[in-house]
PDB file of N, CA and C in Angstrom:
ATOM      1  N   UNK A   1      99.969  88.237 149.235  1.00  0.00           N
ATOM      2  CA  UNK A   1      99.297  86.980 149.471  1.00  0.00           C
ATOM      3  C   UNK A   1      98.328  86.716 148.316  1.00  0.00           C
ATOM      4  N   UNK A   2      98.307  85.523 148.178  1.00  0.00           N
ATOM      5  CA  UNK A   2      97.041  84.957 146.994  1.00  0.00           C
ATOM      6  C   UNK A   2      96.373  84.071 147.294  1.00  0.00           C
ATOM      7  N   UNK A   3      95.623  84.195 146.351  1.00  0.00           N
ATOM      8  CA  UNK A   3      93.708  83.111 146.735  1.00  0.00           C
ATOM      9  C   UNK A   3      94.900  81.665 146.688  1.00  0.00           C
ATOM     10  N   UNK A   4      94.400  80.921 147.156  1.00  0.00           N
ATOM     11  CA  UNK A   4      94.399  79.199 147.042  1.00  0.00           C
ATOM     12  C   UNK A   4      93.871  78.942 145.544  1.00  0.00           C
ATOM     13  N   UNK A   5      95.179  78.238 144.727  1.00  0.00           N
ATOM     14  CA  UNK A   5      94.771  78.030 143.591  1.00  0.00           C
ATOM     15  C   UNK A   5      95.608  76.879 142.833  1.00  0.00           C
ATOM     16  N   UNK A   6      94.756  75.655 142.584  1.00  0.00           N
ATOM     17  CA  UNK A   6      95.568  74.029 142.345  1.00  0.00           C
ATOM     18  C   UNK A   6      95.219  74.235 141.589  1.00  0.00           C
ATOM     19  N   UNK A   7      95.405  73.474 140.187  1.00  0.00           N
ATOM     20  CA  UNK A   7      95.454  72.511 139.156  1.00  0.00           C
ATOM     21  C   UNK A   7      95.596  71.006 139.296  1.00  0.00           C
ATOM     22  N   UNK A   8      95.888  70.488 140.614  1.00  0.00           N
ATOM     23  CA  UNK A   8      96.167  69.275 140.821  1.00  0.00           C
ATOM     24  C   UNK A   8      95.383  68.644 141.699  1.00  0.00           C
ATOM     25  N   UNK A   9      93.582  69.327 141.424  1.00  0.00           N
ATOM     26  CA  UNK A   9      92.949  68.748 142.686  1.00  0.00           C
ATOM     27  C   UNK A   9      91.452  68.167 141.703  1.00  0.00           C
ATOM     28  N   UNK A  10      91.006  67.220 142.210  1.00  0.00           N
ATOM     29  CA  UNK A  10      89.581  66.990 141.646  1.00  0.00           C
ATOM     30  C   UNK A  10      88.530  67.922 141.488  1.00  0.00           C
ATOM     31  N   UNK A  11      87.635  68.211 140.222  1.00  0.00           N
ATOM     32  CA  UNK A  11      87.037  69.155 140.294  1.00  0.00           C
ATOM     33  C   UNK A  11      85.936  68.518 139.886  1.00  0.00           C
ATOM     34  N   UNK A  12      84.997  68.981 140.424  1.00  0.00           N
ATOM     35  CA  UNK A  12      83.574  67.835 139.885  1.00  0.00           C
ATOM     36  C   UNK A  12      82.792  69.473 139.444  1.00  0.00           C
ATOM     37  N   UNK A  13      82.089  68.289 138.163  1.00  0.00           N
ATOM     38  CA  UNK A  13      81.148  69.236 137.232  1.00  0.00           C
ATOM     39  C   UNK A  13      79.932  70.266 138.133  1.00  0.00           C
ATOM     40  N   UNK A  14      80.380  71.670 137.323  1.00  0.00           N
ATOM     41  CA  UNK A  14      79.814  72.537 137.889  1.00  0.00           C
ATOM     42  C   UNK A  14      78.092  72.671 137.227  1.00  0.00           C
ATOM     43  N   UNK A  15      77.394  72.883 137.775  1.00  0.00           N
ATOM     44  CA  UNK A  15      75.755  73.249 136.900  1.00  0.00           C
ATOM     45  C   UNK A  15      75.901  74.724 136.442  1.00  0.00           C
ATOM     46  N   UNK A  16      75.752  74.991 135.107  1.00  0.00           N
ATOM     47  CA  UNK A  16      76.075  76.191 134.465  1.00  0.00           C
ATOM     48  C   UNK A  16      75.165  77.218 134.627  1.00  0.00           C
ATOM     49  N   UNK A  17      73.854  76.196 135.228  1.00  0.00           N
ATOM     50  CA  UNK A  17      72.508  77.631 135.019  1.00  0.00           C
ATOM     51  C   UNK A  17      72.859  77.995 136.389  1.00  0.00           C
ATOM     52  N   UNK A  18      73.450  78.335 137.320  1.00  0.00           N
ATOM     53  CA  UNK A  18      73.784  78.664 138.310  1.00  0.00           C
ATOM     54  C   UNK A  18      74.717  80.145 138.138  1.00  0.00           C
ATOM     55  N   UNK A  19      75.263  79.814 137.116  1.00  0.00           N
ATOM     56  CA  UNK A  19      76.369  80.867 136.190  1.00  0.00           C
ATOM     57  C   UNK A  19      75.815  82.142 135.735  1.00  0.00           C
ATOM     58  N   UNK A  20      74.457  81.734 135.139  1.00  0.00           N
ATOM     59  CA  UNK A  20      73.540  82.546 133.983  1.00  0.00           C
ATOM     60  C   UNK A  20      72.583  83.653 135.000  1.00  0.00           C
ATOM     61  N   UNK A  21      72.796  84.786 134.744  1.00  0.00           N
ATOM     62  CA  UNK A  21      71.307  85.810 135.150  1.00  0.00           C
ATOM     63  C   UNK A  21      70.413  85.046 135.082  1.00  0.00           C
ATOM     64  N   UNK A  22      69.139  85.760 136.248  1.00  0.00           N
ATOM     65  CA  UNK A  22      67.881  85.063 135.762  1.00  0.00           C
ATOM     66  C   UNK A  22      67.035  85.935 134.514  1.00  0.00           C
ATOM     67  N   UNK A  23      67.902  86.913 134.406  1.00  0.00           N
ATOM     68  CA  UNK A  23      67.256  87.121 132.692  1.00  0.00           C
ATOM     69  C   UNK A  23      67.721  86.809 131.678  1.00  0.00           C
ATOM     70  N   UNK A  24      68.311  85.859 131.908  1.00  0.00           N
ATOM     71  CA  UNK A  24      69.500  85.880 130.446  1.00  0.00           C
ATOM     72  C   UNK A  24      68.945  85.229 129.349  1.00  0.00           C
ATOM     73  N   UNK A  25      68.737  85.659 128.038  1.00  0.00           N
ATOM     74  CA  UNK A  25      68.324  85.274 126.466  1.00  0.00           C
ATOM     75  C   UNK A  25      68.389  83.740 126.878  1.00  0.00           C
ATOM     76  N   UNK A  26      69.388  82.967 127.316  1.00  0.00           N
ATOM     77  CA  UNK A  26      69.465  81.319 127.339  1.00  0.00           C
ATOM     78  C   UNK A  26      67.880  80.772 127.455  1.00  0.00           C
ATOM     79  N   UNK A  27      67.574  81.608 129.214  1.00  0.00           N
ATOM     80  CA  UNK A  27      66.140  81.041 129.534  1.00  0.00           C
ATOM     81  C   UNK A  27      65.147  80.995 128.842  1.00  0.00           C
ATOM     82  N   UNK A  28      65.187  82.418 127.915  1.00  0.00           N
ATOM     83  CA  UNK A  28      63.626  82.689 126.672  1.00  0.00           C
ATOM     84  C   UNK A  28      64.019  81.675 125.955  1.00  0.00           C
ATOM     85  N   UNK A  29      65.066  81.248 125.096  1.00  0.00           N
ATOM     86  CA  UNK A  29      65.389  80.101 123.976  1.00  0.00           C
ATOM     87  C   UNK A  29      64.940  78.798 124.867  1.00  0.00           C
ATOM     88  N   UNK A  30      65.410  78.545 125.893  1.00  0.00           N
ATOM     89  CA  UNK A  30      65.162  77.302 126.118  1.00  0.00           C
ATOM     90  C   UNK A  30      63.846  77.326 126.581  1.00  0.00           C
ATOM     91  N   UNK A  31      62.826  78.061 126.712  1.00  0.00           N
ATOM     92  CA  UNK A  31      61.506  78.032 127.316  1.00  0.00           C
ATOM     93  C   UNK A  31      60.616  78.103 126.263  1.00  0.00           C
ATOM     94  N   UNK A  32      61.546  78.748 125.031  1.00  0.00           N
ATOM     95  CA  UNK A  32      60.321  79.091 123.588  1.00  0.00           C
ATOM     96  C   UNK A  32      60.702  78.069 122.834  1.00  0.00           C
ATOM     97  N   UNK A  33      61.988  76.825 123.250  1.00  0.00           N
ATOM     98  CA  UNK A  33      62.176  75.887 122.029  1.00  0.00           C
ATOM     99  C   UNK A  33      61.378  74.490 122.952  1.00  0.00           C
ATOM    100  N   UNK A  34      61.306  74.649 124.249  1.00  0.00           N
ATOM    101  CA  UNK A  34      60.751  73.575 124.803  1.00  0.00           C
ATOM    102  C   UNK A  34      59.024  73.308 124.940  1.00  0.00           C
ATOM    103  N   UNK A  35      58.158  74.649 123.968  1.00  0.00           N
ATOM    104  CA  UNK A  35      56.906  74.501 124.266  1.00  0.00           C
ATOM    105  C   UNK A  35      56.668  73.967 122.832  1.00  0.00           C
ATOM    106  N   UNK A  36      57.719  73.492 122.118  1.00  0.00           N
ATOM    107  CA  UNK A  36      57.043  72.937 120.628  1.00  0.00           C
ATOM    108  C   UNK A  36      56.546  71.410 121.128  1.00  0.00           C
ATOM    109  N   UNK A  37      55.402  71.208 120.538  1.00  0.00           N
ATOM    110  CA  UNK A  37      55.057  69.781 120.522  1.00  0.00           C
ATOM    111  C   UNK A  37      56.424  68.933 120.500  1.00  0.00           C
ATOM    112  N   UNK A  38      56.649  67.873 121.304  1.00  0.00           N
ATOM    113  CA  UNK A  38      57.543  66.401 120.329  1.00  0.00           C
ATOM    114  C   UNK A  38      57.182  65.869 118.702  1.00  0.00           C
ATOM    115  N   UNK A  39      55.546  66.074 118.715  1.00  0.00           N
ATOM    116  CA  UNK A  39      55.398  65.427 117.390  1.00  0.00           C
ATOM    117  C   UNK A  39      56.097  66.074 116.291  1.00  0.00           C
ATOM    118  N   UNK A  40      56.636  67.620 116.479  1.00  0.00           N
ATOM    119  CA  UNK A  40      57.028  68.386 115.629  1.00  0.00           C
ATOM    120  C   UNK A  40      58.421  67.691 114.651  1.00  0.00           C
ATOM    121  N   UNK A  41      59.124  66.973 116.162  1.00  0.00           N
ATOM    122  CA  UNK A  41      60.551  66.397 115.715  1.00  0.00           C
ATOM    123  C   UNK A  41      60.445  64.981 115.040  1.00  0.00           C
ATOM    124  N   UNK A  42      59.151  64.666 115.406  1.00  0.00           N
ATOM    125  CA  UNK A  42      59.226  63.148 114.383  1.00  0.00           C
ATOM    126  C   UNK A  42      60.007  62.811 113.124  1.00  0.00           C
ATOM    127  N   UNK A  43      59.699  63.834 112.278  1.00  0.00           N
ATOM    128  CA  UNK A  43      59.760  63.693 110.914  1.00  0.00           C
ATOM    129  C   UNK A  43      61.336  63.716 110.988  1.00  0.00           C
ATOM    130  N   UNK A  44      62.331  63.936 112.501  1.00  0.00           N
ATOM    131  CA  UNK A  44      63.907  63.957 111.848  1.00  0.00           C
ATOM    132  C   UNK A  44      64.092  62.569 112.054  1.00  0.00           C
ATOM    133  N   UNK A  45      63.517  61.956 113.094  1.00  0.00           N
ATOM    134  CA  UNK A  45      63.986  60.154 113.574  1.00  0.00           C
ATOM    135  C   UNK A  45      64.257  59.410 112.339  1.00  0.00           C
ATOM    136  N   UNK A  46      65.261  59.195 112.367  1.00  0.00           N
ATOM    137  CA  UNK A  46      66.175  57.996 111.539  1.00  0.00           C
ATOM    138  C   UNK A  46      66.530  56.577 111.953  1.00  0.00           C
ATOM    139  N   UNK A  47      66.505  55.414 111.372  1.00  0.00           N
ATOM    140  CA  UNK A  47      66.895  54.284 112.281  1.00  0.00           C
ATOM    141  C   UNK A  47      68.099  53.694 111.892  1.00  0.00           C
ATOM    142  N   UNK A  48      68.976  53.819 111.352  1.00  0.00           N
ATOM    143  CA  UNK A  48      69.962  53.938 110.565  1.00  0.00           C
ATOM    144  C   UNK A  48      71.499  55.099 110.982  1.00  0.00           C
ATOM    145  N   UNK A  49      72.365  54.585 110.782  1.00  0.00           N
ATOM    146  CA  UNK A  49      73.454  55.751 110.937  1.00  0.00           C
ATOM    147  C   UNK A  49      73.696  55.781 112.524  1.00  0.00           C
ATOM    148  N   UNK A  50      74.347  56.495 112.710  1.00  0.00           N
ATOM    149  CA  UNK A  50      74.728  57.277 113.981  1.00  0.00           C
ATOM    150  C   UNK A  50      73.772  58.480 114.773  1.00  0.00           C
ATOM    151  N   UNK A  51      73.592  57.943 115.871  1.00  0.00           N
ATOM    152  CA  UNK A  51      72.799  58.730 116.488  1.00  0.00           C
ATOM    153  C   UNK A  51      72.711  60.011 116.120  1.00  0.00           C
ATOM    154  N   UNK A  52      71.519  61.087 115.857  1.00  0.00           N
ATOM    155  CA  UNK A  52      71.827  62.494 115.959  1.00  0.00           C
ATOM    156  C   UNK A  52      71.283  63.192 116.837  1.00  0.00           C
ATOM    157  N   UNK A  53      72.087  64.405 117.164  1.00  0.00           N
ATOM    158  CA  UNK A  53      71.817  65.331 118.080  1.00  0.00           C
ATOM    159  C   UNK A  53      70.423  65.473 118.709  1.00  0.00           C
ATOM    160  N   UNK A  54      69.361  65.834 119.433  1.00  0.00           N
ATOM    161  CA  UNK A  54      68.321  66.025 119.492  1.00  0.00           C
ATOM    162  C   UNK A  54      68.203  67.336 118.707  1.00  0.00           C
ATOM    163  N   UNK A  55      67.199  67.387 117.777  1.00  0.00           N
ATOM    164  CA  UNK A  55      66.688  68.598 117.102  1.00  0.00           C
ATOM    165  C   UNK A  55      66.689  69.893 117.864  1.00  0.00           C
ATOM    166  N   UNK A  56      65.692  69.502 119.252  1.00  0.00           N
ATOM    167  CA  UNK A  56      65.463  70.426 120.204  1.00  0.00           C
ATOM    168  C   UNK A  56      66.729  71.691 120.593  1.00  0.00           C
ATOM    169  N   UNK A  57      67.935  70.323 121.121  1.00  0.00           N
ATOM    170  CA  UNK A  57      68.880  71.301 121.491  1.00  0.00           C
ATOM    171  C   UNK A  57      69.479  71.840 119.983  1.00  0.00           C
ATOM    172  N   UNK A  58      70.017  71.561 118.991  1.00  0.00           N
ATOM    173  CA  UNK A  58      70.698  71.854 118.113  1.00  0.00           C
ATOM    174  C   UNK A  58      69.492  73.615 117.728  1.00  0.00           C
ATOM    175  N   UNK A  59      68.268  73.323 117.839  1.00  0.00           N
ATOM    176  CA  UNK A  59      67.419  74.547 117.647  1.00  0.00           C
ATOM    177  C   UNK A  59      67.726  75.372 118.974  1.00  0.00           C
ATOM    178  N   UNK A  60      67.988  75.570 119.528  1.00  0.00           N
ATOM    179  CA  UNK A  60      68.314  76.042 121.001  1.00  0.00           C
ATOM    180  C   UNK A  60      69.873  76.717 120.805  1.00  0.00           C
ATOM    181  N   UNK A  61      70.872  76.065 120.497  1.00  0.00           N
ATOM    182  CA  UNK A  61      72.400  76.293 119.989  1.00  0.00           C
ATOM    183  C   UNK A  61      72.233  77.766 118.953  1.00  0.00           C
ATOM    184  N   UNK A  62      71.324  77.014 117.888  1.00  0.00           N
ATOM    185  CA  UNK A  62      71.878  77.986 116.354  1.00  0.00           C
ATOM    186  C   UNK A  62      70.921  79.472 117.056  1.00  0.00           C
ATOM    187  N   UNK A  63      69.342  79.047 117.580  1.00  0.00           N
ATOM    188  CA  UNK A  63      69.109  80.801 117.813  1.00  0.00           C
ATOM    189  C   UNK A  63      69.952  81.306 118.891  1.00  0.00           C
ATOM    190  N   UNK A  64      70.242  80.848 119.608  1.00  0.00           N
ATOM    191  CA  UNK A  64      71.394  81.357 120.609  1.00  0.00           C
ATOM    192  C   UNK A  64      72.594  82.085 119.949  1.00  0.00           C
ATOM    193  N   UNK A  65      72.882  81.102 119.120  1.00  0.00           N
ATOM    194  CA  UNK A  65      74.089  82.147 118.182  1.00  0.00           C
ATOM    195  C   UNK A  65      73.415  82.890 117.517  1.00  0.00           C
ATOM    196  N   UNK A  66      72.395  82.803 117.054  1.00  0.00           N
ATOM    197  CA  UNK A  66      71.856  83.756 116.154  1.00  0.00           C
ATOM    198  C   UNK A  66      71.580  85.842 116.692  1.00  0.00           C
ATOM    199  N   UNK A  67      71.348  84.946 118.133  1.00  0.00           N
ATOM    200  CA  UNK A  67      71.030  86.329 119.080  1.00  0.00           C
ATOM    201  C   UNK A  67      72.218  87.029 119.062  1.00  0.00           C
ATOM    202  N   UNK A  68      73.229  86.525 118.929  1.00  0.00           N
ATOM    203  CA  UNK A  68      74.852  87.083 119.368  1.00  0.00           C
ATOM    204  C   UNK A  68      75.693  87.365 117.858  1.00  0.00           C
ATOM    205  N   UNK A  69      74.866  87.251 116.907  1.00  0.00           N
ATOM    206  CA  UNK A  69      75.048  87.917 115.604  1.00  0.00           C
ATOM    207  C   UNK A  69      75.830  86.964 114.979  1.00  0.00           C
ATOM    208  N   UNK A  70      75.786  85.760 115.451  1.00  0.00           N
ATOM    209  CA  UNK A  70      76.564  84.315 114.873  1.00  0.00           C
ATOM    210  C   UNK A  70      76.224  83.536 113.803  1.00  0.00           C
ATOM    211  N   UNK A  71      76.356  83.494 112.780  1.00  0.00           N
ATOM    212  CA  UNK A  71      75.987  82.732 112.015  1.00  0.00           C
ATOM    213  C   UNK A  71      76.521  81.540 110.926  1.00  0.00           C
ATOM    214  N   UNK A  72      77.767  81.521 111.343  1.00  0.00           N
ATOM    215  CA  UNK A  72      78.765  80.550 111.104  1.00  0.00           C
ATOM    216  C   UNK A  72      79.047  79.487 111.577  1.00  0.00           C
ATOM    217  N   UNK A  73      78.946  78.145 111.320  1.00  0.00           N
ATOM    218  CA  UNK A  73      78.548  77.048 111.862  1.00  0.00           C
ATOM    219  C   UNK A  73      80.206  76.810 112.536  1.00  0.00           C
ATOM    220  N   UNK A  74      81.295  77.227 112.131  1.00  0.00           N
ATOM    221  CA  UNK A  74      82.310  77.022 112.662  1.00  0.00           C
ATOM    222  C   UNK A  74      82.424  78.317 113.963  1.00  0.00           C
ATOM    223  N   UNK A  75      81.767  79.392 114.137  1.00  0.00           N
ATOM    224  CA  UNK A  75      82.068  80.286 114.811  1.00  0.00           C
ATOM    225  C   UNK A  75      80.510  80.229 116.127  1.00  0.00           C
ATOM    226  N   UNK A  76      79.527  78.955 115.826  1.00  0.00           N
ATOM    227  CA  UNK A  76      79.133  78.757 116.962  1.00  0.00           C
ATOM    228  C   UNK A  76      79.548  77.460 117.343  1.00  0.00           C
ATOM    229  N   UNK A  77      80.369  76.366 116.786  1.00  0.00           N
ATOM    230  CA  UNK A  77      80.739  75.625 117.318  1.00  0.00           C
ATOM    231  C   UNK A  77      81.789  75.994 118.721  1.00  0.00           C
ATOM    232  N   UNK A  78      82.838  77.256 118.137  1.00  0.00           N
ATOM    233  CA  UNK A  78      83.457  77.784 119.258  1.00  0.00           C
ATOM    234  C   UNK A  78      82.716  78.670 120.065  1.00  0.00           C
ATOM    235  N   UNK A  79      81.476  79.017 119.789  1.00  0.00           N
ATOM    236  CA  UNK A  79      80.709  79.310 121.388  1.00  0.00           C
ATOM    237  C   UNK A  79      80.576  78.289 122.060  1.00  0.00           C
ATOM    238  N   UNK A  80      80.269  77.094 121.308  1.00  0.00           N
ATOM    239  CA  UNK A  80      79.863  75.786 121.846  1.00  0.00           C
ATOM    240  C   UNK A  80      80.947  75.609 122.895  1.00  0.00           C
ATOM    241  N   UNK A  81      82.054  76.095 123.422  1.00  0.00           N
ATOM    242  CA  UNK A  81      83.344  76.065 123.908  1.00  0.00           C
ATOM    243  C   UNK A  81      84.003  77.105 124.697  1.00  0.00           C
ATOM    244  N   UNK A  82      83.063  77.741 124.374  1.00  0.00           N
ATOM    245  CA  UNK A  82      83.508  79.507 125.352  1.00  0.00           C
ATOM    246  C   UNK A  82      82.384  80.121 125.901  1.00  0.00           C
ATOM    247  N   UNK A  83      80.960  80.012 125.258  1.00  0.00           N
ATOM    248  CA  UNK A  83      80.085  80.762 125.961  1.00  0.00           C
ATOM    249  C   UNK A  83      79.229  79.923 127.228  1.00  0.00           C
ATOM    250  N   UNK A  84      79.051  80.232 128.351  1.00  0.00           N
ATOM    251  CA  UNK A  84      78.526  79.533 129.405  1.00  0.00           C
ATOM    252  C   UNK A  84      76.625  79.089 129.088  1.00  0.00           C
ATOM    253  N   UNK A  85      75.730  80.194 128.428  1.00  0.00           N
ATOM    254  CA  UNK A  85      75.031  80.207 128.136  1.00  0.00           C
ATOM    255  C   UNK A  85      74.919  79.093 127.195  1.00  0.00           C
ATOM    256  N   UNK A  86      75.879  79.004 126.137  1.00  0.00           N
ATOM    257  CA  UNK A  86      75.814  78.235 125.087  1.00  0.00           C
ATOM    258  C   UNK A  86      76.149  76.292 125.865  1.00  0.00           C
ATOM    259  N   UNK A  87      76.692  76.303 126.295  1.00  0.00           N
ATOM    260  CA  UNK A  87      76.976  74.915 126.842  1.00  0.00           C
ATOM    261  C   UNK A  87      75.798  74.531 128.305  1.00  0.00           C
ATOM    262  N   UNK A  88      75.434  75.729 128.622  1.00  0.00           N
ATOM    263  CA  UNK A  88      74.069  75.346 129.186  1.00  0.00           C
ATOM    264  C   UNK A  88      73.216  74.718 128.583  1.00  0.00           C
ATOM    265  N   UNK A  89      72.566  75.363 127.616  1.00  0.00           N
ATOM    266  CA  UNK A  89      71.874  74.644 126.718  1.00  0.00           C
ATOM    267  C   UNK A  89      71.500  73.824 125.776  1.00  0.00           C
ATOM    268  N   UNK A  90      73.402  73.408 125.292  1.00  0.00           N
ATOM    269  CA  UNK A  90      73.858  72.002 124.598  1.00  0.00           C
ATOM    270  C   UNK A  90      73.835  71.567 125.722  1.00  0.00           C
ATOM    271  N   UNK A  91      73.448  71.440 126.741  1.00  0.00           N
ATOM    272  CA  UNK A  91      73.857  70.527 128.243  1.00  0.00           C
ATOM    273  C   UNK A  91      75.172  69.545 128.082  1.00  0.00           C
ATOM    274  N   UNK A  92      76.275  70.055 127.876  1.00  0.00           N
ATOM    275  CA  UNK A  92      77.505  69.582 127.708  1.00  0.00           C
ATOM    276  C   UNK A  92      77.990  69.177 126.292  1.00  0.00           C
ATOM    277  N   UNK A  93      77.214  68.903 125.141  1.00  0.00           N
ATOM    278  CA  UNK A  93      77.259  68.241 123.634  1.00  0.00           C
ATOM    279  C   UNK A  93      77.717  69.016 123.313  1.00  0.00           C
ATOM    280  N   UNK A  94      78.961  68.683 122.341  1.00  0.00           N
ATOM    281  CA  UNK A  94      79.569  69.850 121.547  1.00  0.00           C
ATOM    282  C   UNK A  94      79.371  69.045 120.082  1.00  0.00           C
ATOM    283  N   UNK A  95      78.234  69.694 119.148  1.00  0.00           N
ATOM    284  CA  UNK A  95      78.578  69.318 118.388  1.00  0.00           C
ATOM    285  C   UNK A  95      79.655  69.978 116.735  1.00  0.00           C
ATOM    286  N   UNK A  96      79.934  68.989 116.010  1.00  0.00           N
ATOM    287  CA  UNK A  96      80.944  70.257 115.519  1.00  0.00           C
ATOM    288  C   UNK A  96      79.820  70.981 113.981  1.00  0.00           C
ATOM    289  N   UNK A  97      80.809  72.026 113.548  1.00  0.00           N
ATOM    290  CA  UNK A  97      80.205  72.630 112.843  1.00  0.00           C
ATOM    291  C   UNK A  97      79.522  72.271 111.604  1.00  0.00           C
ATOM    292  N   UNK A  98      80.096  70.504 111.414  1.00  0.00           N
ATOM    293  CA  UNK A  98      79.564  69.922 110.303  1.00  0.00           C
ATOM    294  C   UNK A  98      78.309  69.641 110.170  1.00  0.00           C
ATOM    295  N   UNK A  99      77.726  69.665 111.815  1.00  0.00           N
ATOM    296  CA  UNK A  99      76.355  69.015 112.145  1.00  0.00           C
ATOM    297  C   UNK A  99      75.785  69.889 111.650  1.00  0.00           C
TER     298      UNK A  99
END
């Protein structure tokens, strides 16, 4: 006998920090990148071009990879895609490695 298992049924979005230990590295990054001032990010605001990423999270992404010995903008884009921690804290944004 086997578990009950569709592919052909609606699946509504899961909350990832539900996923994560409550010790997990995610929480220190997102608790040590969220006590910087806002005024800090001023200086990236552009009015021009295409929206960009928030600073905040993109700083949140790279030390995250950084913790996991990542340092390849193409090899945390695919955490951006596999690690649960990591798409926690892009809160769904994948951006690619060009960013």
């Amino acid at each position: 006998m086997f578990k009950h298992y569709t592919m052909n049924q609606v699946v509504l979005p899961l909350d990832l920090e539900i996923k994560l230990k409550e010790n997990d590295i995610a929480f220190a990054i997102n608790d040590l990148v969220e006590s910087i001032p806002e005024e800090v990010f001023d200086d990236f605001i552009r009015q021009t071009g295409r929206p960009a990423y928030h600073p905040r999270m993109m700083l949140k992404v790279i030390l995250c990879g950084y913790t996991q010995s990542v340092f390849s903008g193409r090899k945390i884009e695919a955490l951006l895609q596999d690690s649960i921690r990591m798409m926690w804290l892009a809160q769904g944004h994948e951006p690619s490695y060009r960013t």
